[in-house]
N, C-alpha and C. Protein backbone atom coordinates (compact mmCIF):
# COMPACT_ATOMS: atom_id res chain seq x y z
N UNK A 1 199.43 70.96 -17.99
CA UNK A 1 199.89 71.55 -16.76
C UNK A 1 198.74 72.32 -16.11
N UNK A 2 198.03 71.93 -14.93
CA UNK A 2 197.85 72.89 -13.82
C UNK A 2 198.07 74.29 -13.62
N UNK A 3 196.99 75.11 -14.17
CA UNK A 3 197.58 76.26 -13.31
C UNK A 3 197.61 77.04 -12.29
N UNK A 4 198.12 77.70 -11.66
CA UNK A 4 197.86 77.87 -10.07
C UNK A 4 196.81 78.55 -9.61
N UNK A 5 196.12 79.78 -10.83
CA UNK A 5 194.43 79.94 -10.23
C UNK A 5 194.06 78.37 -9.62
N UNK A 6 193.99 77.29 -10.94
CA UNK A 6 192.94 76.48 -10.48
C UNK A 6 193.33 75.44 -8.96
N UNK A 7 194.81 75.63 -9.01
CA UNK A 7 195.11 75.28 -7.86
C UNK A 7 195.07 75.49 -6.37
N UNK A 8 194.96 77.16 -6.79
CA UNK A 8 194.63 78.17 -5.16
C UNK A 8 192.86 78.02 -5.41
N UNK A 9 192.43 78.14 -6.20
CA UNK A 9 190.81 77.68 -5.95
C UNK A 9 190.30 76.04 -5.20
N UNK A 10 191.35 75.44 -5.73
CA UNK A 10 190.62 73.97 -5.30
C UNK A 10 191.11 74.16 -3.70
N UNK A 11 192.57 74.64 -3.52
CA UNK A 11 192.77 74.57 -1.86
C UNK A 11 191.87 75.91 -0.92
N UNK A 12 191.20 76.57 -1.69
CA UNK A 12 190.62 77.15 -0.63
C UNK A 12 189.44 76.70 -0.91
N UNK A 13 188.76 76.09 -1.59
CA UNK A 13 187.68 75.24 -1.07
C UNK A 13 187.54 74.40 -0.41
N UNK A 14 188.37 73.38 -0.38
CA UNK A 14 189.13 72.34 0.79
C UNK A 14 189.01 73.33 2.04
N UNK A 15 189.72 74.35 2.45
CA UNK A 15 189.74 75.17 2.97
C UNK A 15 188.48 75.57 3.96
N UNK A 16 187.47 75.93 2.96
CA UNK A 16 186.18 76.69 3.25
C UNK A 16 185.62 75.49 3.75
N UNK A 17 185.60 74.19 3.11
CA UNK A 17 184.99 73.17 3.72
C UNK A 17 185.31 72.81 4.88
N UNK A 18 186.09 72.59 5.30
CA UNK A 18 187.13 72.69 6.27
C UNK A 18 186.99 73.43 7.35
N UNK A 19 186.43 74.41 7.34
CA UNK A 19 186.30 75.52 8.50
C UNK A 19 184.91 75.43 8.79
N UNK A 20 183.92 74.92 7.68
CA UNK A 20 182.56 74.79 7.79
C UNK A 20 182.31 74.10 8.73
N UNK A 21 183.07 72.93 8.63
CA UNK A 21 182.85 71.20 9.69
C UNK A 21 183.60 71.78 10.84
N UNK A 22 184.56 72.69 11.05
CA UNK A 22 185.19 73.34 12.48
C UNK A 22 183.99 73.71 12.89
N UNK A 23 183.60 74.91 12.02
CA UNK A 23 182.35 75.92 12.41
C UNK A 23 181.02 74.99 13.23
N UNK A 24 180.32 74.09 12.11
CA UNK A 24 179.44 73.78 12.62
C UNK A 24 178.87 72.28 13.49
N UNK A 25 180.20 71.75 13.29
CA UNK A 25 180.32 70.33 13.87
C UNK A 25 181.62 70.18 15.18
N UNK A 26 182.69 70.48 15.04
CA UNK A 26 183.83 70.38 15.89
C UNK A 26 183.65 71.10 17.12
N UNK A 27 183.66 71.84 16.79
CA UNK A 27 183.76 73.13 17.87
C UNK A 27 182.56 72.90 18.77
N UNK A 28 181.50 73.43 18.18
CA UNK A 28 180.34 72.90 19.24
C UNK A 28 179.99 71.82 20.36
N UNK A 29 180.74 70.84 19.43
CA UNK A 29 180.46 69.61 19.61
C UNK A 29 181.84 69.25 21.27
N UNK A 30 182.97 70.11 20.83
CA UNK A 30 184.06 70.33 21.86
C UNK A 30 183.96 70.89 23.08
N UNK A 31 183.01 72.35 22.78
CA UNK A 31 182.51 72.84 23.90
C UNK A 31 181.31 72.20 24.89
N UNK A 32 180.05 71.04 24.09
CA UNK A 32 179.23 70.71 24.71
C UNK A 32 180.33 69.62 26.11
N UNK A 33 180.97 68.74 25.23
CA UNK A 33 182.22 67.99 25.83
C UNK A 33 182.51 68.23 27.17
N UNK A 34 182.95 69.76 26.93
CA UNK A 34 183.78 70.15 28.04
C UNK A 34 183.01 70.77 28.71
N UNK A 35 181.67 70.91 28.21
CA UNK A 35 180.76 71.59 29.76
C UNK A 35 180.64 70.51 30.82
N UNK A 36 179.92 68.83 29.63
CA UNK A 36 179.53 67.78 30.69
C UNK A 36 181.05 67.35 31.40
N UNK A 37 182.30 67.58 30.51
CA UNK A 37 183.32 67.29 31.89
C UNK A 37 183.58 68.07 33.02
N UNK A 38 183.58 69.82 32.74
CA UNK A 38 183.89 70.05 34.19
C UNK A 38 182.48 71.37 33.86
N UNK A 39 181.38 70.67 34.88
CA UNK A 39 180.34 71.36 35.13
C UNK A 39 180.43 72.90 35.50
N UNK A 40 181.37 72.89 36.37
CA UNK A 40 182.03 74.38 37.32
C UNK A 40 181.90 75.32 35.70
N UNK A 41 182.35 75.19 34.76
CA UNK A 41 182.88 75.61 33.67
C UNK A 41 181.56 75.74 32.38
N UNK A 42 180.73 74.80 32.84
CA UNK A 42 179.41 74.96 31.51
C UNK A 42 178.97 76.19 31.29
N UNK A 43 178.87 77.23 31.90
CA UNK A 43 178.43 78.69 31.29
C UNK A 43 179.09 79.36 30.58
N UNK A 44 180.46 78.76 30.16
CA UNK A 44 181.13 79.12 28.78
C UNK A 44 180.49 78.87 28.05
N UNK A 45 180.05 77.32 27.44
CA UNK A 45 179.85 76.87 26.50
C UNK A 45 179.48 77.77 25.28
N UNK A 46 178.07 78.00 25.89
CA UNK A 46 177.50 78.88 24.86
C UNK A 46 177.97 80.00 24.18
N UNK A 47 178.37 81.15 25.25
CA UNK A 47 179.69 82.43 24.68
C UNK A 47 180.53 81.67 23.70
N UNK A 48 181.43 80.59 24.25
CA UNK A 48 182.71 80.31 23.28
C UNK A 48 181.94 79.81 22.25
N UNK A 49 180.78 78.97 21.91
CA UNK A 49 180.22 78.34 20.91
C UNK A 49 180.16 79.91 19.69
N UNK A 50 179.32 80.93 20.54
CA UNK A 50 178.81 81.70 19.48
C UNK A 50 180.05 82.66 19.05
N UNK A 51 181.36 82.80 19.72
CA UNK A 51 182.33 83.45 19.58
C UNK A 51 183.34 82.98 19.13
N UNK A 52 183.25 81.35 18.86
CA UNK A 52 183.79 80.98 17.41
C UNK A 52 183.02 80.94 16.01
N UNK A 53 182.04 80.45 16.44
CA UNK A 53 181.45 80.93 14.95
C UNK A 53 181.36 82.14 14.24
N UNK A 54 181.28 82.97 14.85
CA UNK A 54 181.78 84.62 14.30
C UNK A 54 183.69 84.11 13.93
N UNK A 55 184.23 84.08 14.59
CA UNK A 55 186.05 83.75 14.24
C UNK A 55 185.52 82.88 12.58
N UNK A 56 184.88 81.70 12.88
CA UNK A 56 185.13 80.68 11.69
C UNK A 56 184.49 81.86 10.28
N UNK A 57 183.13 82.22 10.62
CA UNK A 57 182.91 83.37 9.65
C UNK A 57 183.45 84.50 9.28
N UNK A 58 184.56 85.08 10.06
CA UNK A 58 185.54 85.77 9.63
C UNK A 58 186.38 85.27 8.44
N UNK A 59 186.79 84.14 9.02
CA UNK A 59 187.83 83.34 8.02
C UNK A 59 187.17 83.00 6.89
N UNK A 60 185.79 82.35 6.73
CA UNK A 60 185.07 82.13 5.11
C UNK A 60 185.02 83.56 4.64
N UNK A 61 184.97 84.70 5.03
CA UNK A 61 185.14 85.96 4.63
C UNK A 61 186.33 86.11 3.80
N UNK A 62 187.30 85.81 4.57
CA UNK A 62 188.63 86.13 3.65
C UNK A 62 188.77 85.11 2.92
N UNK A 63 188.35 83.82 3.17
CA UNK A 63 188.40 82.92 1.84
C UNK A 63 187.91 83.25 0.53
N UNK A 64 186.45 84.16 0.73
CA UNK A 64 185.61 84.12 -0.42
C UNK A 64 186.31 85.63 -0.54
N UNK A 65 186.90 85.95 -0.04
CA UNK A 65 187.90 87.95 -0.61
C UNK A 65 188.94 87.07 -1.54
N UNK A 66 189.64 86.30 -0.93
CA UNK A 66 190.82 85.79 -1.70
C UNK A 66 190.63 85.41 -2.95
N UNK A 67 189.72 84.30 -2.65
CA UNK A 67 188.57 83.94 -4.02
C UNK A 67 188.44 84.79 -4.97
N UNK A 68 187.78 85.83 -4.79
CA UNK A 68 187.07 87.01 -5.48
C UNK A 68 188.42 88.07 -5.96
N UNK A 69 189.42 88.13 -5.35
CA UNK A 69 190.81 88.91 -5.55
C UNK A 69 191.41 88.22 -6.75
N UNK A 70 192.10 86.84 -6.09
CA UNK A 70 192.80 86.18 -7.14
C UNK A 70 192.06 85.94 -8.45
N UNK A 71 190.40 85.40 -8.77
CA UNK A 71 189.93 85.42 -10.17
C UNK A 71 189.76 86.67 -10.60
N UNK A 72 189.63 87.50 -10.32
CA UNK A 72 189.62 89.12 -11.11
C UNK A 72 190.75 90.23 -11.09
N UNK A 73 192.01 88.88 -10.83
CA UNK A 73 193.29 89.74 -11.17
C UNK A 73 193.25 90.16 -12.46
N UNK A 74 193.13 91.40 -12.94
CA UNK A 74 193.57 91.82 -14.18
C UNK A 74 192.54 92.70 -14.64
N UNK A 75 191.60 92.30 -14.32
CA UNK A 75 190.18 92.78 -14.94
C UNK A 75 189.79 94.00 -14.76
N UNK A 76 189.93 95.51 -15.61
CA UNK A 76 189.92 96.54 -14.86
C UNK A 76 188.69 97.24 -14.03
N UNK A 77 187.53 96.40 -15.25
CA UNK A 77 186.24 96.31 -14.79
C UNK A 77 185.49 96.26 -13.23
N UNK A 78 186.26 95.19 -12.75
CA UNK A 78 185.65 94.73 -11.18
C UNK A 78 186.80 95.58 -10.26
N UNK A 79 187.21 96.50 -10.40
CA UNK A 79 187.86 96.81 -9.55
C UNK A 79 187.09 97.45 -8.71
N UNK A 80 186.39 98.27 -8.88
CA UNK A 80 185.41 99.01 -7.89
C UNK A 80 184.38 97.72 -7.02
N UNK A 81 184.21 96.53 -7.71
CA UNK A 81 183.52 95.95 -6.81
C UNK A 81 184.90 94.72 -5.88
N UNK A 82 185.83 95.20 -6.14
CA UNK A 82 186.94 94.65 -5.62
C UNK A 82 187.53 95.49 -4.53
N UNK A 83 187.40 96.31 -4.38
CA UNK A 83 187.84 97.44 -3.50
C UNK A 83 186.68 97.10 -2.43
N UNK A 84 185.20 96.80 -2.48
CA UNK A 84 184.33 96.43 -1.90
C UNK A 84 184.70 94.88 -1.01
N UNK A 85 185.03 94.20 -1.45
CA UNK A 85 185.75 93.04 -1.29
C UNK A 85 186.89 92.89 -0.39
N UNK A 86 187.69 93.81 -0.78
CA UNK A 86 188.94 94.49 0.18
C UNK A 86 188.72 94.62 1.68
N UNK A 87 187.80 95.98 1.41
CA UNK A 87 187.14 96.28 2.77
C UNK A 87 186.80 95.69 3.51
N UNK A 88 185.93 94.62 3.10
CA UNK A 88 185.30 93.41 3.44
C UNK A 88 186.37 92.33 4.49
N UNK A 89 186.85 92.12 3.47
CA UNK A 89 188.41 91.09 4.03
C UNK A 89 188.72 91.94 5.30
N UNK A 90 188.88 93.32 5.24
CA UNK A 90 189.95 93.78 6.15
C UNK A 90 189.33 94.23 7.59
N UNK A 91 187.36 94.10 7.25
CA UNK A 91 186.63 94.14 8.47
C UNK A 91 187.22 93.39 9.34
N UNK A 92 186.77 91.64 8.65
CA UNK A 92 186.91 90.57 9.09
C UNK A 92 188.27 90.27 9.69
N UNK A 93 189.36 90.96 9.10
CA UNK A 93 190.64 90.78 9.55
C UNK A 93 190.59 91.79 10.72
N UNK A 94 190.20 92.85 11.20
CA UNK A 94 190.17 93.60 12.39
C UNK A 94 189.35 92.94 13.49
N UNK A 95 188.60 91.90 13.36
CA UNK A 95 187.58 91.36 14.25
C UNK A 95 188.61 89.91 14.67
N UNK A 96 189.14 89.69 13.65
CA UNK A 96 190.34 88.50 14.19
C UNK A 96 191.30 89.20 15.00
N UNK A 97 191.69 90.23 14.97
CA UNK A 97 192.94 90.83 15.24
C UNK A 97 192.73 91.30 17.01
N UNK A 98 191.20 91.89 16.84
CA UNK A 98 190.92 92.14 18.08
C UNK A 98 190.19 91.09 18.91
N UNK A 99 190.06 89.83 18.55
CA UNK A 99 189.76 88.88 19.65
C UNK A 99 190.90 88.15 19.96
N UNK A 100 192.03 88.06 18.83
CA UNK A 100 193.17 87.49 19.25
C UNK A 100 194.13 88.18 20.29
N UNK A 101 193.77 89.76 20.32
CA UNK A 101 194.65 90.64 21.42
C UNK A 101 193.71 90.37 22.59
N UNK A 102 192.85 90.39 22.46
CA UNK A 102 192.03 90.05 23.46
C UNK A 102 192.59 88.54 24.43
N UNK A 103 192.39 87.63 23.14
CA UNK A 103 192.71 86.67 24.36
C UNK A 103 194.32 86.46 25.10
N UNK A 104 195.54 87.67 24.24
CA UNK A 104 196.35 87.56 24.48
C UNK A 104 196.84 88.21 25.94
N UNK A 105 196.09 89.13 25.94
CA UNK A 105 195.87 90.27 27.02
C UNK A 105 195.55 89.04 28.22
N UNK A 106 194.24 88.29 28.33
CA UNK A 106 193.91 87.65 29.27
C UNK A 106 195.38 86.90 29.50
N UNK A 107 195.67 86.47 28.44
CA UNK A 107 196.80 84.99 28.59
C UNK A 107 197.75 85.85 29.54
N UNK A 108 198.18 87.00 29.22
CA UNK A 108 199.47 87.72 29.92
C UNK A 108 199.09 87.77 31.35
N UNK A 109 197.94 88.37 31.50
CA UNK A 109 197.43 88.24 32.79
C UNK A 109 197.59 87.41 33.58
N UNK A 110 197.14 86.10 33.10
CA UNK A 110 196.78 84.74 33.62
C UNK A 110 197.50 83.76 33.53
N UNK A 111 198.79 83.66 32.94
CA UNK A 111 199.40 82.47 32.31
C UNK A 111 200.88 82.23 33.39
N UNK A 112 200.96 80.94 33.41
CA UNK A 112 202.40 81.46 34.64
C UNK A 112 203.55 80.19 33.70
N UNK A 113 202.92 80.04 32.49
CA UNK A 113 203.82 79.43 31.62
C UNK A 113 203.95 80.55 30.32
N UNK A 114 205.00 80.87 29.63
CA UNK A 114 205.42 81.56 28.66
C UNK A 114 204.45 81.11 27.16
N UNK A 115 204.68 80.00 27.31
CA UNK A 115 204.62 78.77 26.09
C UNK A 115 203.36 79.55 25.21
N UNK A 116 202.18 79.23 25.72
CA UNK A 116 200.80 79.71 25.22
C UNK A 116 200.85 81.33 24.56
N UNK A 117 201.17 82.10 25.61
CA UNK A 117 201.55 83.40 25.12
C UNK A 117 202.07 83.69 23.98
N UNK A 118 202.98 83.37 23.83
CA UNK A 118 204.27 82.95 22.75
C UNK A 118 203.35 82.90 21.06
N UNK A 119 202.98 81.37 21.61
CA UNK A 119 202.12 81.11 20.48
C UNK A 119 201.19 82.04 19.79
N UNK A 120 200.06 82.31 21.01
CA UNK A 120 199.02 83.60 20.43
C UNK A 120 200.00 84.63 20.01
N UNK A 121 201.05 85.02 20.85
CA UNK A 121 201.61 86.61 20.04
C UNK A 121 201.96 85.92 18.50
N UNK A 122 202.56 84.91 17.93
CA UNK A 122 202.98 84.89 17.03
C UNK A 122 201.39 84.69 15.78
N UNK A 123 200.68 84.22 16.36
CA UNK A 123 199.74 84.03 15.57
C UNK A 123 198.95 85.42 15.46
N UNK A 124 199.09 86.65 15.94
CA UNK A 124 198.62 87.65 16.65
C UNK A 124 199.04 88.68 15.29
N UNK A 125 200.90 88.58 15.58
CA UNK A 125 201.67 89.18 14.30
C UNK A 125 201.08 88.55 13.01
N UNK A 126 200.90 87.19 12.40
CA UNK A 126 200.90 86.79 11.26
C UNK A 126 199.04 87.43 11.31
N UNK A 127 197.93 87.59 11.63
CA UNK A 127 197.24 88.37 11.47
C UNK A 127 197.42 89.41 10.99
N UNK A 128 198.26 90.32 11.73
CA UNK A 128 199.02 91.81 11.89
C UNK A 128 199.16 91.41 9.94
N UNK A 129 200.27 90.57 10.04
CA UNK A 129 201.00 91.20 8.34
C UNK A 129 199.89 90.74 7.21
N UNK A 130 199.17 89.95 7.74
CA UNK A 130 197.90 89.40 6.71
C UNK A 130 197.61 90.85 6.23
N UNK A 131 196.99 91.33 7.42
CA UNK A 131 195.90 92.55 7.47
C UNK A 131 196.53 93.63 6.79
N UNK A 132 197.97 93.81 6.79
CA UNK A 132 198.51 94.71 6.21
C UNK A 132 198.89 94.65 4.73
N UNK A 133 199.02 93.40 4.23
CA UNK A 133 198.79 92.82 2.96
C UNK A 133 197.70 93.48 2.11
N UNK A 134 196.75 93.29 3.34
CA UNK A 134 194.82 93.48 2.46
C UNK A 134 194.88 95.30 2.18
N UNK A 135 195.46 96.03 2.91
CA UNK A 135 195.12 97.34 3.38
C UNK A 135 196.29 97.76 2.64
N UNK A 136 197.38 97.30 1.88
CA UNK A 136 198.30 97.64 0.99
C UNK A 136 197.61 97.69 -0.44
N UNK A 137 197.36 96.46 -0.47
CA UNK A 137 196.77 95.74 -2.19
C UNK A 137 195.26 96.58 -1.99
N UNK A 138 194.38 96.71 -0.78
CA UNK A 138 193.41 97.60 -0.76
C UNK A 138 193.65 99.03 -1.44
N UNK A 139 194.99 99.92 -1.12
CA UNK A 139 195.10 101.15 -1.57
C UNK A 139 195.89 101.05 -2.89
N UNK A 140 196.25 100.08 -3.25
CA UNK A 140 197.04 99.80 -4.52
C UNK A 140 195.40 99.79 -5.57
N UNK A 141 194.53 99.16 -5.02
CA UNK A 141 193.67 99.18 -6.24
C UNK A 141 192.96 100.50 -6.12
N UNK A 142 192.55 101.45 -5.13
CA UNK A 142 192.15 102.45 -5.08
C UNK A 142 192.80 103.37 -5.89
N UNK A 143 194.16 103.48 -5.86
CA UNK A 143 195.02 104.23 -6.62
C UNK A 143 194.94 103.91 -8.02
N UNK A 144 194.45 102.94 -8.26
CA UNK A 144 194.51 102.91 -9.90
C UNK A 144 192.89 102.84 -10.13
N UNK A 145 191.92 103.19 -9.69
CA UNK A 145 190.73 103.56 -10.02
C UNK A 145 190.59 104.91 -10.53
N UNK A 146 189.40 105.16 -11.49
CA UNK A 146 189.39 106.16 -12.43
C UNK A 146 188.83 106.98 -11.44
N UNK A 147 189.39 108.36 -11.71
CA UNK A 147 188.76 109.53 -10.56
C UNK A 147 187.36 109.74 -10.99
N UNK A 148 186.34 109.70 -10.41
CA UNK A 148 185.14 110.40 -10.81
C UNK A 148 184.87 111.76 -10.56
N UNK A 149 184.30 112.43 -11.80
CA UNK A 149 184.04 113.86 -11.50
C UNK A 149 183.26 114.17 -10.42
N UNK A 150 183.23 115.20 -9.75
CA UNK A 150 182.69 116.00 -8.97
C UNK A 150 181.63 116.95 -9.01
């Protein structure tokens, strides 16, 4: 039998790979696309190019936190460099959180269909409870770290 470490490891490598070929092949490759189709529009390119790759490197962030969380469940040892890890995750999760309000803000502004909106808010919240996950299990391991003297 399989056990589900080795199972949540193999899917977030799939995962990480996965976001790599978004990161450094898709995306780019989408935006060059859509400059040569509507010219009016090519001085995005570059912004959105470099302002997903920060998004896609957010996300290998929390892959390699998750990574690093789930194999050193138990271990009382790495907790201090797990709490490091935490933090880490929960940067990266504030930098998602605030480009996704960001573009939600524009969408409200700008949108004269519901639909899109909708979507980002919901993807907006499931950020929201991610982040609150990390910043729970973040003070859960703080709390059980040994006090150091003073």
């Amino acid at each position: 039998m399989v056990k589900p470490l080795v199972l949540l490891n193999i899917a977030l490598s799939v995962f990480f790979f996965l976001v790599l070929v978004l990161q450094f092949f898709s995306f780019p490759g989408q935006f060059r696309y859509m400059a040569e189709q509507e010219p009016e529009n090519a001085h995005l390119r570059w912004p959105l190019t470099f302002l997903f790759v920060l998004i896609f490197l957010a996300v290998e962030i929390l892959i390699l936190t998750v990574w690093k969380v789930t194999s050193s469940l138990g271990v009382t040892s790495q907790r201090r460099k797990l709490l490091g890890y935490m933090n880490l995750g929960i940067g990266a999760l504030a930098f998602i959180w605030l480009v996704v309000a960001s573009a939600l803000i524009w969408l409200l502004l700008h949108a004269d269909d519901p639909g899109l909106p909708l979507v980002i808010t919901v993807i907006e919240v499931g950020v929201s409870v991610l982040g609150l996950l990390f910043i729970i299990y973040r003070n859960h391991l703080a709390k059980s770290l040994p006090s150091t003297p003073s």
